[in-house]
PDB file of N, CA and C in Angstrom:
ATOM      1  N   UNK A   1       7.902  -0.960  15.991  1.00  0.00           N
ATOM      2  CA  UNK A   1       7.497   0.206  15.246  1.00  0.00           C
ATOM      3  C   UNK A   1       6.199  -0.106  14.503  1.00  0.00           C
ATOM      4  N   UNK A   2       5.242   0.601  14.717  1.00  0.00           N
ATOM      5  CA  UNK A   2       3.823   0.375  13.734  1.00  0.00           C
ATOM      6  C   UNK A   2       3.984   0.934  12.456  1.00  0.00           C
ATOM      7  N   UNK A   3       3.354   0.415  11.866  1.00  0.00           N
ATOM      8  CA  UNK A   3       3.221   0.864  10.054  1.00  0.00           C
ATOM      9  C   UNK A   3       2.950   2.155  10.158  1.00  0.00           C
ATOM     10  N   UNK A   4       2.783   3.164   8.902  1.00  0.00           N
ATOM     11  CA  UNK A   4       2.918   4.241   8.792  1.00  0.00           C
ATOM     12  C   UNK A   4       1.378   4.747   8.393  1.00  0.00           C
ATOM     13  N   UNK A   5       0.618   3.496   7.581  1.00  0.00           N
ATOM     14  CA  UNK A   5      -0.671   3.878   7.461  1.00  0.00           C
ATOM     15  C   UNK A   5      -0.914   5.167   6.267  1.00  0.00           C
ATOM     16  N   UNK A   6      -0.381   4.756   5.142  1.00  0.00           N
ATOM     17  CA  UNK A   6      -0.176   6.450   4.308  1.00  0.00           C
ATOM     18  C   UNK A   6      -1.963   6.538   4.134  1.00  0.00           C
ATOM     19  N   UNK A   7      -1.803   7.930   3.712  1.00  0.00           N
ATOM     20  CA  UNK A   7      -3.005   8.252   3.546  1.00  0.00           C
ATOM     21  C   UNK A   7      -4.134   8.014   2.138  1.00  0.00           C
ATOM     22  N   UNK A   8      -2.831   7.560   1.074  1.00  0.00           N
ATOM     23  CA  UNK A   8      -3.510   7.587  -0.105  1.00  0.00           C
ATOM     24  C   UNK A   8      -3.266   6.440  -1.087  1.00  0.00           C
ATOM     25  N   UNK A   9      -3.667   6.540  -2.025  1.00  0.00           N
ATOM     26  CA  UNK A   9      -2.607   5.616  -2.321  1.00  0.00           C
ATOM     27  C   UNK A   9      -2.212   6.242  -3.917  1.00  0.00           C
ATOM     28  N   UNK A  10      -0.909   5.505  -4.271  1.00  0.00           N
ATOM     29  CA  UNK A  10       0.203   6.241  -4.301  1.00  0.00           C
ATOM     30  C   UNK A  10      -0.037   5.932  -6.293  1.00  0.00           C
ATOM     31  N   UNK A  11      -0.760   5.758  -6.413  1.00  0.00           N
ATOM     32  CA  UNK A  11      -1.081   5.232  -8.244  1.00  0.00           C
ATOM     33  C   UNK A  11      -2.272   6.387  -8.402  1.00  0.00           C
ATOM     34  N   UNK A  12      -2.979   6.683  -7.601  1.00  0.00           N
ATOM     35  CA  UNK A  12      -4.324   7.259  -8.208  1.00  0.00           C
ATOM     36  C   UNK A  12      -4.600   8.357  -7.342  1.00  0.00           C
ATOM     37  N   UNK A  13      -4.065   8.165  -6.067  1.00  0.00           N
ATOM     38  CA  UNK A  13      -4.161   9.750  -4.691  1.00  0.00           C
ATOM     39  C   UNK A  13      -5.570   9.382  -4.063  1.00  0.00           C
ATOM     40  N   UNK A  14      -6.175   8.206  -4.377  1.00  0.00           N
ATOM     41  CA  UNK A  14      -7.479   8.037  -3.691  1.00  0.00           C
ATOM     42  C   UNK A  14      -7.352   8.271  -2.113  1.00  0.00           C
ATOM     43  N   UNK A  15      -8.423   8.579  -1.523  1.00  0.00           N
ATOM     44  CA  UNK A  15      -7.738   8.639   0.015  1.00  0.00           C
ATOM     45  C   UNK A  15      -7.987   7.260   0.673  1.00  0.00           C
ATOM     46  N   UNK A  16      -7.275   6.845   1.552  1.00  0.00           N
ATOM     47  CA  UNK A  16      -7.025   5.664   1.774  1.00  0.00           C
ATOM     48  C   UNK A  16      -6.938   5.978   3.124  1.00  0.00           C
ATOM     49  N   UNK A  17      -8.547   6.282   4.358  1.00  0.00           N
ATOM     50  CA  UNK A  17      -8.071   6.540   5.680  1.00  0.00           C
ATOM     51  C   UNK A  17      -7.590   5.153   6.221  1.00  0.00           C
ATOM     52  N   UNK A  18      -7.508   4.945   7.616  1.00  0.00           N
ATOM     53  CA  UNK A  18      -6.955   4.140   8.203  1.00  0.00           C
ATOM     54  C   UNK A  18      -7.597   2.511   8.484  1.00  0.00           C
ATOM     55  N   UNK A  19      -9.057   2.843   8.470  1.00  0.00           N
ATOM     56  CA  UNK A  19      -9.930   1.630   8.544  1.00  0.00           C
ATOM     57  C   UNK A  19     -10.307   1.503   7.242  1.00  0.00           C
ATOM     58  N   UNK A  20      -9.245   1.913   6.003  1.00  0.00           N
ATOM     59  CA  UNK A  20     -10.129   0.854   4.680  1.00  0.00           C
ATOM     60  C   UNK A  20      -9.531  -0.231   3.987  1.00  0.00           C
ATOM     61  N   UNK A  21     -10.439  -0.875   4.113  1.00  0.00           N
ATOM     62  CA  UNK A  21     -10.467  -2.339   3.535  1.00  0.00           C
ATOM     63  C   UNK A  21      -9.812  -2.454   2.171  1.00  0.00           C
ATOM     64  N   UNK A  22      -9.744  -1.403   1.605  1.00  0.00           N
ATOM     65  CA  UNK A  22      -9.351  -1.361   0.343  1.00  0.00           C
ATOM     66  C   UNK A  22      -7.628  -1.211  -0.151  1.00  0.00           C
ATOM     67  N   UNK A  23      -6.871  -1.061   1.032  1.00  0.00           N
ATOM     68  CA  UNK A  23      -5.573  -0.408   1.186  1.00  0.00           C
ATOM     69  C   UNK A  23      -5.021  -1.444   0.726  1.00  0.00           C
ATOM     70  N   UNK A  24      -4.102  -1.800  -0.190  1.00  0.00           N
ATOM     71  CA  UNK A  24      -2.992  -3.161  -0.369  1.00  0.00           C
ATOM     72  C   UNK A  24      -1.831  -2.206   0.117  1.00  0.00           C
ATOM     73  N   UNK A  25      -0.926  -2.943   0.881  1.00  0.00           N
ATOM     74  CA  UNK A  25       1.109  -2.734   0.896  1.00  0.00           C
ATOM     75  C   UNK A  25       1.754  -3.620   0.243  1.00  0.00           C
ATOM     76  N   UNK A  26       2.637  -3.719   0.402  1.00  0.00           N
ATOM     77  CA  UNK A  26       3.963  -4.313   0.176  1.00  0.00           C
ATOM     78  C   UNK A  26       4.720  -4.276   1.222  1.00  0.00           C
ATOM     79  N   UNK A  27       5.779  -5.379   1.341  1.00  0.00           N
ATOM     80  CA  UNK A  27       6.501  -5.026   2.265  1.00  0.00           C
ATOM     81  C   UNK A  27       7.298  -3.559   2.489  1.00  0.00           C
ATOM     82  N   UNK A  28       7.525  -2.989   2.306  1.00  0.00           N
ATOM     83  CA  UNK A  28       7.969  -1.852   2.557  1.00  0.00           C
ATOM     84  C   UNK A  28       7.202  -0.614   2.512  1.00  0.00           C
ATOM     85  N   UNK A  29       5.746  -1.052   2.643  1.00  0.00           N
ATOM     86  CA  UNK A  29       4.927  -0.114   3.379  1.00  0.00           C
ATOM     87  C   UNK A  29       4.296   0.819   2.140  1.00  0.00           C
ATOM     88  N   UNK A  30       4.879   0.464   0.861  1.00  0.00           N
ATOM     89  CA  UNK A  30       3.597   1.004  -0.797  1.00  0.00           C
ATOM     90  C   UNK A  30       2.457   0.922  -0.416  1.00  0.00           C
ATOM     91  N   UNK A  31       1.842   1.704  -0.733  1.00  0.00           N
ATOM     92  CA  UNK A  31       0.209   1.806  -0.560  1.00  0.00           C
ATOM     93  C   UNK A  31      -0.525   2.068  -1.923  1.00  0.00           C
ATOM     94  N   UNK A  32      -1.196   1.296  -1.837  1.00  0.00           N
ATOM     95  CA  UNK A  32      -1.865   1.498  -3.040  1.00  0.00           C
ATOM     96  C   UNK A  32      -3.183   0.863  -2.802  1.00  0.00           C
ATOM     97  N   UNK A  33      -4.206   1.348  -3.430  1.00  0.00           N
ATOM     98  CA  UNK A  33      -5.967   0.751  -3.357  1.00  0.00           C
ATOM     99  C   UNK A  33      -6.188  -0.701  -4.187  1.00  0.00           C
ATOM    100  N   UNK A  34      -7.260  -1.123  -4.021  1.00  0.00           N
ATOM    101  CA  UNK A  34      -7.164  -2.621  -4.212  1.00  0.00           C
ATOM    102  C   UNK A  34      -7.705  -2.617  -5.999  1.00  0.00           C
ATOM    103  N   UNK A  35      -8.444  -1.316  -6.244  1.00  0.00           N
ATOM    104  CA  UNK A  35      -8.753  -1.193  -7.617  1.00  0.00           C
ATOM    105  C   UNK A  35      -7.417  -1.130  -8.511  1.00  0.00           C
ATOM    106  N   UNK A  36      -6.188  -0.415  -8.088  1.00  0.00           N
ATOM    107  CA  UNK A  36      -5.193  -0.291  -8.968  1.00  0.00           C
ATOM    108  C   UNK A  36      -4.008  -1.018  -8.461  1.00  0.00           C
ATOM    109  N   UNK A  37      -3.857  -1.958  -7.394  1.00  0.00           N
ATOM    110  CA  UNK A  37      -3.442  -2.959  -7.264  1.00  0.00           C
ATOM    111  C   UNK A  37      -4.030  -4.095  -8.757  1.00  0.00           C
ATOM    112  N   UNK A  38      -5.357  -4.505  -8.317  1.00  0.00           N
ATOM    113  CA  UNK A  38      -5.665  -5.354  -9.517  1.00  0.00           C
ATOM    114  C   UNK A  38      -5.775  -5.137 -11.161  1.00  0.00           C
ATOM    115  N   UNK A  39      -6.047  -3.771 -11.373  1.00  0.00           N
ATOM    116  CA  UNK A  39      -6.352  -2.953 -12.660  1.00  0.00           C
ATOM    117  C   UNK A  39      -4.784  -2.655 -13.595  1.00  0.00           C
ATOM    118  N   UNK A  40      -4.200  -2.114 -12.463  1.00  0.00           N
ATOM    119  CA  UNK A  40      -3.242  -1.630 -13.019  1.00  0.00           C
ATOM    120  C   UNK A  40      -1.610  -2.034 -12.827  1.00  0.00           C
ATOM    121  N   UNK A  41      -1.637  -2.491 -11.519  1.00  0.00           N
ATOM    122  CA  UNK A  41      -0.024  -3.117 -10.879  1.00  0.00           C
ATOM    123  C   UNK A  41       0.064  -4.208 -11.382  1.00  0.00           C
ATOM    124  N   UNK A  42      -0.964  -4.974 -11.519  1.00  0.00           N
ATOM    125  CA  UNK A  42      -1.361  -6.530 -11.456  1.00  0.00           C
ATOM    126  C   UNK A  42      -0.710  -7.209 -10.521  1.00  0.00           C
ATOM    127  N   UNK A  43      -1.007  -6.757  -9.332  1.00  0.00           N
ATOM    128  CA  UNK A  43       0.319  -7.577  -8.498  1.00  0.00           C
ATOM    129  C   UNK A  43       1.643  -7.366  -8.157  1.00  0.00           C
ATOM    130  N   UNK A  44       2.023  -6.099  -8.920  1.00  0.00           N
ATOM    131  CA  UNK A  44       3.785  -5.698  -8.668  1.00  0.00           C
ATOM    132  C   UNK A  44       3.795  -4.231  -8.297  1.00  0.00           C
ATOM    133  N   UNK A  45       4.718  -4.334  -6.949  1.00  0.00           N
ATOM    134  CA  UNK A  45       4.803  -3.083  -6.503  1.00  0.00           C
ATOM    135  C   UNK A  45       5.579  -2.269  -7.558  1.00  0.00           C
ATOM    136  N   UNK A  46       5.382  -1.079  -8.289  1.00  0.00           N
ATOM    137  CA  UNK A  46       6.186  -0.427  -8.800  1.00  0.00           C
ATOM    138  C   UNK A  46       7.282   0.149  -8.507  1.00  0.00           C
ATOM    139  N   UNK A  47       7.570  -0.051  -7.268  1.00  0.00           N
ATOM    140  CA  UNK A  47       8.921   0.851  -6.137  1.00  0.00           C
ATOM    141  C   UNK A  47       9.934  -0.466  -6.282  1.00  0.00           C
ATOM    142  N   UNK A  48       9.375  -2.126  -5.813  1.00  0.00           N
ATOM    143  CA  UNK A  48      10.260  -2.942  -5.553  1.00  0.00           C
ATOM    144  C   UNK A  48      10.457  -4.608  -5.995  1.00  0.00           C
ATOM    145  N   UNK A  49       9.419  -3.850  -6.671  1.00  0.00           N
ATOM    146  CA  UNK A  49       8.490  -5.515  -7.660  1.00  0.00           C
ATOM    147  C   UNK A  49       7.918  -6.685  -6.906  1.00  0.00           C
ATOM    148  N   UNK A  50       7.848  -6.622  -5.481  1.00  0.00           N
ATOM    149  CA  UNK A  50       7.145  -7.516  -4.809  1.00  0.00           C
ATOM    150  C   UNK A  50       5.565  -7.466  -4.755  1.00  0.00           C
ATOM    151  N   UNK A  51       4.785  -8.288  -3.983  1.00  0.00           N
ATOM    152  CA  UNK A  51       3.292  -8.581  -4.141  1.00  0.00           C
ATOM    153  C   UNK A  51       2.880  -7.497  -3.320  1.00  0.00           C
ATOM    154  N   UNK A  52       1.305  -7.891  -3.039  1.00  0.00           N
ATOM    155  CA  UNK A  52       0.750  -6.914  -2.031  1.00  0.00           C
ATOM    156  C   UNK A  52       0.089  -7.727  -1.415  1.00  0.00           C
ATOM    157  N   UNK A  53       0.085  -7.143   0.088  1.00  0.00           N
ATOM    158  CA  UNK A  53      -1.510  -8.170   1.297  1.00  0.00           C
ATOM    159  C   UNK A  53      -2.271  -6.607   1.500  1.00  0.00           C
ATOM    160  N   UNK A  54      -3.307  -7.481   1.715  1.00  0.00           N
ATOM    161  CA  UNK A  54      -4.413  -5.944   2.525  1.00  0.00           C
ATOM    162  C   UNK A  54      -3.691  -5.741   3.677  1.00  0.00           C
ATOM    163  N   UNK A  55      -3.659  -4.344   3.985  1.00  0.00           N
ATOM    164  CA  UNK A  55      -2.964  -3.667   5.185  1.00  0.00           C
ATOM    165  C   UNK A  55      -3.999  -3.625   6.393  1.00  0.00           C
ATOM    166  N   UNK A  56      -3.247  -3.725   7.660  1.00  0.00           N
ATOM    167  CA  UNK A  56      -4.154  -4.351   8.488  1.00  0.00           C
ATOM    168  C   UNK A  56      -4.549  -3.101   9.435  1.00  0.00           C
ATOM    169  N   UNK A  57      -5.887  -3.049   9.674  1.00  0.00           N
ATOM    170  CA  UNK A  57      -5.775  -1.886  10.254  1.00  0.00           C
ATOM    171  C   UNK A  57      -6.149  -1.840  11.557  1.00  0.00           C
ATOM    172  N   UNK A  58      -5.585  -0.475  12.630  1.00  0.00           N
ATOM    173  CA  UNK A  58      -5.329  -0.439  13.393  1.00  0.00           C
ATOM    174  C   UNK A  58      -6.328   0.292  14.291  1.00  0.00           C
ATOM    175  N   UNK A  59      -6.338  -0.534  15.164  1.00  0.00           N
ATOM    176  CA  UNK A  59      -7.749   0.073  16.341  1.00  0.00           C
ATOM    177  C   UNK A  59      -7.883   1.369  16.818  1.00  0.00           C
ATOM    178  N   UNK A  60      -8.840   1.723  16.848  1.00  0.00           N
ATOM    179  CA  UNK A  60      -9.409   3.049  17.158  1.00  0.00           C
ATOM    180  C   UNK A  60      -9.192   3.204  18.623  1.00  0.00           C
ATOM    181  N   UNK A  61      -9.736   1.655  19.002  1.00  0.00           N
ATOM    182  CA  UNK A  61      -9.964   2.439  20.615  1.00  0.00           C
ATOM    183  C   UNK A  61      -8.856   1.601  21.131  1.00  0.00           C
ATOM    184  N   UNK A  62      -8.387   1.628  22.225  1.00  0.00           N
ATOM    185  CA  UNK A  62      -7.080   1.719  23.353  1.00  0.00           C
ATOM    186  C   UNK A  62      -7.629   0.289  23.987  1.00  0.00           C
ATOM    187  N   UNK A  63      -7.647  -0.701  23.248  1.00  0.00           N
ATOM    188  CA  UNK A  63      -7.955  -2.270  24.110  1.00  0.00           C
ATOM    189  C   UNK A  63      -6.722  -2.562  24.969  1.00  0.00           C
ATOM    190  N   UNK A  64      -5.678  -1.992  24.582  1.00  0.00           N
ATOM    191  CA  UNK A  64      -4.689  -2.410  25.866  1.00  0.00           C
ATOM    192  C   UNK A  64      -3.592  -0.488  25.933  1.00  0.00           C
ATOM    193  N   UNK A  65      -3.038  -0.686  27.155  1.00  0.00           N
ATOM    194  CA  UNK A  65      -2.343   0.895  27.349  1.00  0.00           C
ATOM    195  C   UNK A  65      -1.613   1.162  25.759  1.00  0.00           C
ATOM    196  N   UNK A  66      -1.480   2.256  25.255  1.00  0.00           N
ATOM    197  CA  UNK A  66      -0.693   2.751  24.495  1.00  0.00           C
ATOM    198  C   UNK A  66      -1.158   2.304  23.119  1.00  0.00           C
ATOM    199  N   UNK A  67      -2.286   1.640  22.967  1.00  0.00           N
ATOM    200  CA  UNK A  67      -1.816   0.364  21.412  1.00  0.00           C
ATOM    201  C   UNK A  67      -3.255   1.009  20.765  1.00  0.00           C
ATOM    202  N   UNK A  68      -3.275   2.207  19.889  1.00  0.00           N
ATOM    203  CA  UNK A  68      -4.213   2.684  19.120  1.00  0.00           C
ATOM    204  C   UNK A  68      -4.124   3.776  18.305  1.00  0.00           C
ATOM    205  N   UNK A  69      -5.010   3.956  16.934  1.00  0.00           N
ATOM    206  CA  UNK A  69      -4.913   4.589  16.496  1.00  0.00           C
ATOM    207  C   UNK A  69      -4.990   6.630  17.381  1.00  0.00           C
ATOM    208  N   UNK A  70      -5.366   6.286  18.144  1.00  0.00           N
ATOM    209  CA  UNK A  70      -4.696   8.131  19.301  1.00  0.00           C
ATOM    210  C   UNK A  70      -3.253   8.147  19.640  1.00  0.00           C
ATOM    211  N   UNK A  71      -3.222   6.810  20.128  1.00  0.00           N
ATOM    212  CA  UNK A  71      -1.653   6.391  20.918  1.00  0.00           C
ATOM    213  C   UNK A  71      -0.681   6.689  19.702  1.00  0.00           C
ATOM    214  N   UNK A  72      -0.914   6.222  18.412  1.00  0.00           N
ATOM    215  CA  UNK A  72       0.096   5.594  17.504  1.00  0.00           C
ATOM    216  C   UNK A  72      -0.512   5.895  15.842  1.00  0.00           C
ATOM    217  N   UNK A  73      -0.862   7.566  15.659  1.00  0.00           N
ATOM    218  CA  UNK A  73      -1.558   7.668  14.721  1.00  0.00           C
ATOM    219  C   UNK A  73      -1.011   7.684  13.798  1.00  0.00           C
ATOM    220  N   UNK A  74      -1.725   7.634  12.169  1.00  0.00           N
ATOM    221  CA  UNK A  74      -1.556   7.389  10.978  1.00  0.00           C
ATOM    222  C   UNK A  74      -0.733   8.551  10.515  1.00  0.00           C
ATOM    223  N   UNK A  75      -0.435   8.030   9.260  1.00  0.00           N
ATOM    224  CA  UNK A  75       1.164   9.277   8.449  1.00  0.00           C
ATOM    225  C   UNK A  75      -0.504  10.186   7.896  1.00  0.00           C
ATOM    226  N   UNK A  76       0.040  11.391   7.848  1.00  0.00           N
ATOM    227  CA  UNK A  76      -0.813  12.472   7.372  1.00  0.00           C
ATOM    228  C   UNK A  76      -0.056  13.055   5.759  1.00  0.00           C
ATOM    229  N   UNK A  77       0.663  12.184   5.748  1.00  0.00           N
ATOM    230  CA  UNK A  77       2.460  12.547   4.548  1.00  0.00           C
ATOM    231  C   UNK A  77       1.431  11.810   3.197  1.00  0.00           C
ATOM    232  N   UNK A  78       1.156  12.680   2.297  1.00  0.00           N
ATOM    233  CA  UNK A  78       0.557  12.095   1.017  1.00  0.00           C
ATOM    234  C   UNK A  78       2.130  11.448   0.078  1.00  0.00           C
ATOM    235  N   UNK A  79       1.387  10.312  -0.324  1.00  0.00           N
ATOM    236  CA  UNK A  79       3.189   9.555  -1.294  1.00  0.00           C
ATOM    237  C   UNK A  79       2.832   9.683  -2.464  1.00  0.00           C
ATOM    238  N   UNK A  80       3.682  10.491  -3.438  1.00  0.00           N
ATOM    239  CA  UNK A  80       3.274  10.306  -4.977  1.00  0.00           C
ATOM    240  C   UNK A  80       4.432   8.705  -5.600  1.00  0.00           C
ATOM    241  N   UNK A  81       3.900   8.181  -6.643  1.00  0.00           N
ATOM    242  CA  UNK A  81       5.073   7.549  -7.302  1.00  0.00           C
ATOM    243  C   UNK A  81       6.015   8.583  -8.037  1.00  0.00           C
ATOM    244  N   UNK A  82       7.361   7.900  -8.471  1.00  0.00           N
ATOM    245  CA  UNK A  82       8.127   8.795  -8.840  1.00  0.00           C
ATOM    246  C   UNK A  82       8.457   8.382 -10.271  1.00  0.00           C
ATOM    247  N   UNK A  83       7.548   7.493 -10.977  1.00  0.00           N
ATOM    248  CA  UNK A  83       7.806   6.579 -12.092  1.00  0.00           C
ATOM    249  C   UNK A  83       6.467   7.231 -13.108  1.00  0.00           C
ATOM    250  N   UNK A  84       6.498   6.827 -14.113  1.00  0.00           N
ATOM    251  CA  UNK A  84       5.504   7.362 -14.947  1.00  0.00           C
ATOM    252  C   UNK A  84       4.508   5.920 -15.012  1.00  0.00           C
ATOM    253  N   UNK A  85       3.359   6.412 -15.644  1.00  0.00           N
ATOM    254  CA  UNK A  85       2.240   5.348 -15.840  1.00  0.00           C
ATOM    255  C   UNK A  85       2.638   4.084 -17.298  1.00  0.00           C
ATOM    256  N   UNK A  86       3.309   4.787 -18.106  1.00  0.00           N
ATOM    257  CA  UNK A  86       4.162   4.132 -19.035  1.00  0.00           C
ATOM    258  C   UNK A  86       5.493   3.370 -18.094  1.00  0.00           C
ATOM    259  N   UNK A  87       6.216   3.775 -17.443  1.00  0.00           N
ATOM    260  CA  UNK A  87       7.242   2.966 -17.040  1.00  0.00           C
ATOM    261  C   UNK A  87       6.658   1.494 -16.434  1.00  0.00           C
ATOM    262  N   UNK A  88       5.721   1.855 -15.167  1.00  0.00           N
ATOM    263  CA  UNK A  88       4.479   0.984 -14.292  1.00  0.00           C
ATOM    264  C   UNK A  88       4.585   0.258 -15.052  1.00  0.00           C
ATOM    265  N   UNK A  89       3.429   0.431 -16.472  1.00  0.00           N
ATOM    266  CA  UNK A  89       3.314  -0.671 -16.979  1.00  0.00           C
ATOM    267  C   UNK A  89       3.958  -1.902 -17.381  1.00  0.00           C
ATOM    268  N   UNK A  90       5.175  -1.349 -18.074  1.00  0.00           N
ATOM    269  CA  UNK A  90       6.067  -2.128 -18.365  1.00  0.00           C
ATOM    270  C   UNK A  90       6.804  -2.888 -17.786  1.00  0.00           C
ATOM    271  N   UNK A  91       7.240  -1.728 -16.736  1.00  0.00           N
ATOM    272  CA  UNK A  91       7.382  -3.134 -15.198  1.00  0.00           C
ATOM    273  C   UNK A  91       6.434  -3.976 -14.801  1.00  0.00           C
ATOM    274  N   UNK A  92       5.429  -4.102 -14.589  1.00  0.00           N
ATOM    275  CA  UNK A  92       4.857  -5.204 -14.480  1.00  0.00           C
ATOM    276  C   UNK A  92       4.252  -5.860 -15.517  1.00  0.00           C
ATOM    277  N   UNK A  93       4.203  -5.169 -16.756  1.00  0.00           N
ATOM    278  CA  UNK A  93       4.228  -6.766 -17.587  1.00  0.00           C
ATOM    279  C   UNK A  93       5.588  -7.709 -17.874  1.00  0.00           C
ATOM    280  N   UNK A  94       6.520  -7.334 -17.492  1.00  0.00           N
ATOM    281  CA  UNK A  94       8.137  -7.860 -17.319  1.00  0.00           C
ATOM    282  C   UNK A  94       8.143  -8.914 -16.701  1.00  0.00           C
ATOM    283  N   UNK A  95       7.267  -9.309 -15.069  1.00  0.00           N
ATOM    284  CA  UNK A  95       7.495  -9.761 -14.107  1.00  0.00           C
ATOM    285  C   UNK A  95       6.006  -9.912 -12.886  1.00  0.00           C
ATOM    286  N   UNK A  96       5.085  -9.485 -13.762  1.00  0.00           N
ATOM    287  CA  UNK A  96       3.869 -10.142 -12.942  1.00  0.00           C
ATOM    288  C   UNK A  96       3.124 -12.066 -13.268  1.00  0.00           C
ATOM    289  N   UNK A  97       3.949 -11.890 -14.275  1.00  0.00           N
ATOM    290  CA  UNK A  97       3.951 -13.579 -14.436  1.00  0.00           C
ATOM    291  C   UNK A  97       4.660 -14.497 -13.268  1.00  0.00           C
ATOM    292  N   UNK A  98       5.267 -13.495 -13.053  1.00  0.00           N
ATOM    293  CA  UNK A  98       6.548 -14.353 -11.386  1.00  0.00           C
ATOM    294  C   UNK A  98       5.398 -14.323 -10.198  1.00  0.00           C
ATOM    295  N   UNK A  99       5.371 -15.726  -9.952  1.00  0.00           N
ATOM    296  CA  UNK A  99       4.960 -15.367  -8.354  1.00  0.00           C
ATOM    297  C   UNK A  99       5.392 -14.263  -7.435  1.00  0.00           C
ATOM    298  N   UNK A 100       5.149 -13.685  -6.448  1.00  0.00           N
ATOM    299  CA  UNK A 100       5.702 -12.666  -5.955  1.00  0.00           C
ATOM    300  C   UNK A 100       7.058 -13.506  -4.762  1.00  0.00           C
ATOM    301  N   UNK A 101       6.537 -14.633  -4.020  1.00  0.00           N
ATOM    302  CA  UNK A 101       7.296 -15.705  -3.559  1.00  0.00           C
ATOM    303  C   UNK A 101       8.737 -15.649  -4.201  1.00  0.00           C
ATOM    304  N   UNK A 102       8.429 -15.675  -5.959  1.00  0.00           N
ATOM    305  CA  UNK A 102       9.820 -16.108  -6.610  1.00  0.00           C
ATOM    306  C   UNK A 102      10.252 -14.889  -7.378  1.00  0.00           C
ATOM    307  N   UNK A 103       9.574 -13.658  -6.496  1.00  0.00           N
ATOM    308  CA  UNK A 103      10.629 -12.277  -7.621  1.00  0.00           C
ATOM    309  C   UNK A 103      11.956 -12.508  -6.380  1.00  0.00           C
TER     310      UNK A 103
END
């Protein structure tokens, strides 16, 4: 199954198309931009308290049958958080001292 590729990210609604460099996840597929990853998460997903990697993105053109962004396109589904900017915070000042390894 390929990632879902959201469109935005989910702290600020920035748009976040499919080739930007700027996208952090989490394992379970949070999206969020690399400005409020570092600014504001510090490192903790607000959904599950784990880290973030840059999300990897997915080819435009068809280098092998079936395997591209035409074949296998991006979520068009905008994600809001469901937590307040006060809660965020507090969750991650709780637990951004933890490696993400050792949440």
């Amino acid at each position: 199954m390929a990632l879902q590729l959201r469109p935005n990210c989910e702290f600020c609604d920035r748009d976040l198309p499919p080739d930007a460099t700027t996208a952090r996840i989490c394992s379970y597929e949070c999206t969020f931009c690399a400005d409020c990853v570092e600014m504001h998460l510090h490192n903790v997903c607000p959904n599950c308290g784990g880290g973030f990697a840059p999300r990897p993105i997915r080819p435009a053109t068809e280098w092998r049958p079936g395997v591209s962004r035409v074949r296998q396109p991006p979520s068009s589904k905008r994600v809001a958080l469901s937590f307040s900017h006060e809660d965020i915070a507090a969750h991650s000042a709780r637990i951004r001292d933890i490696a993400p390894e050792d949440r």
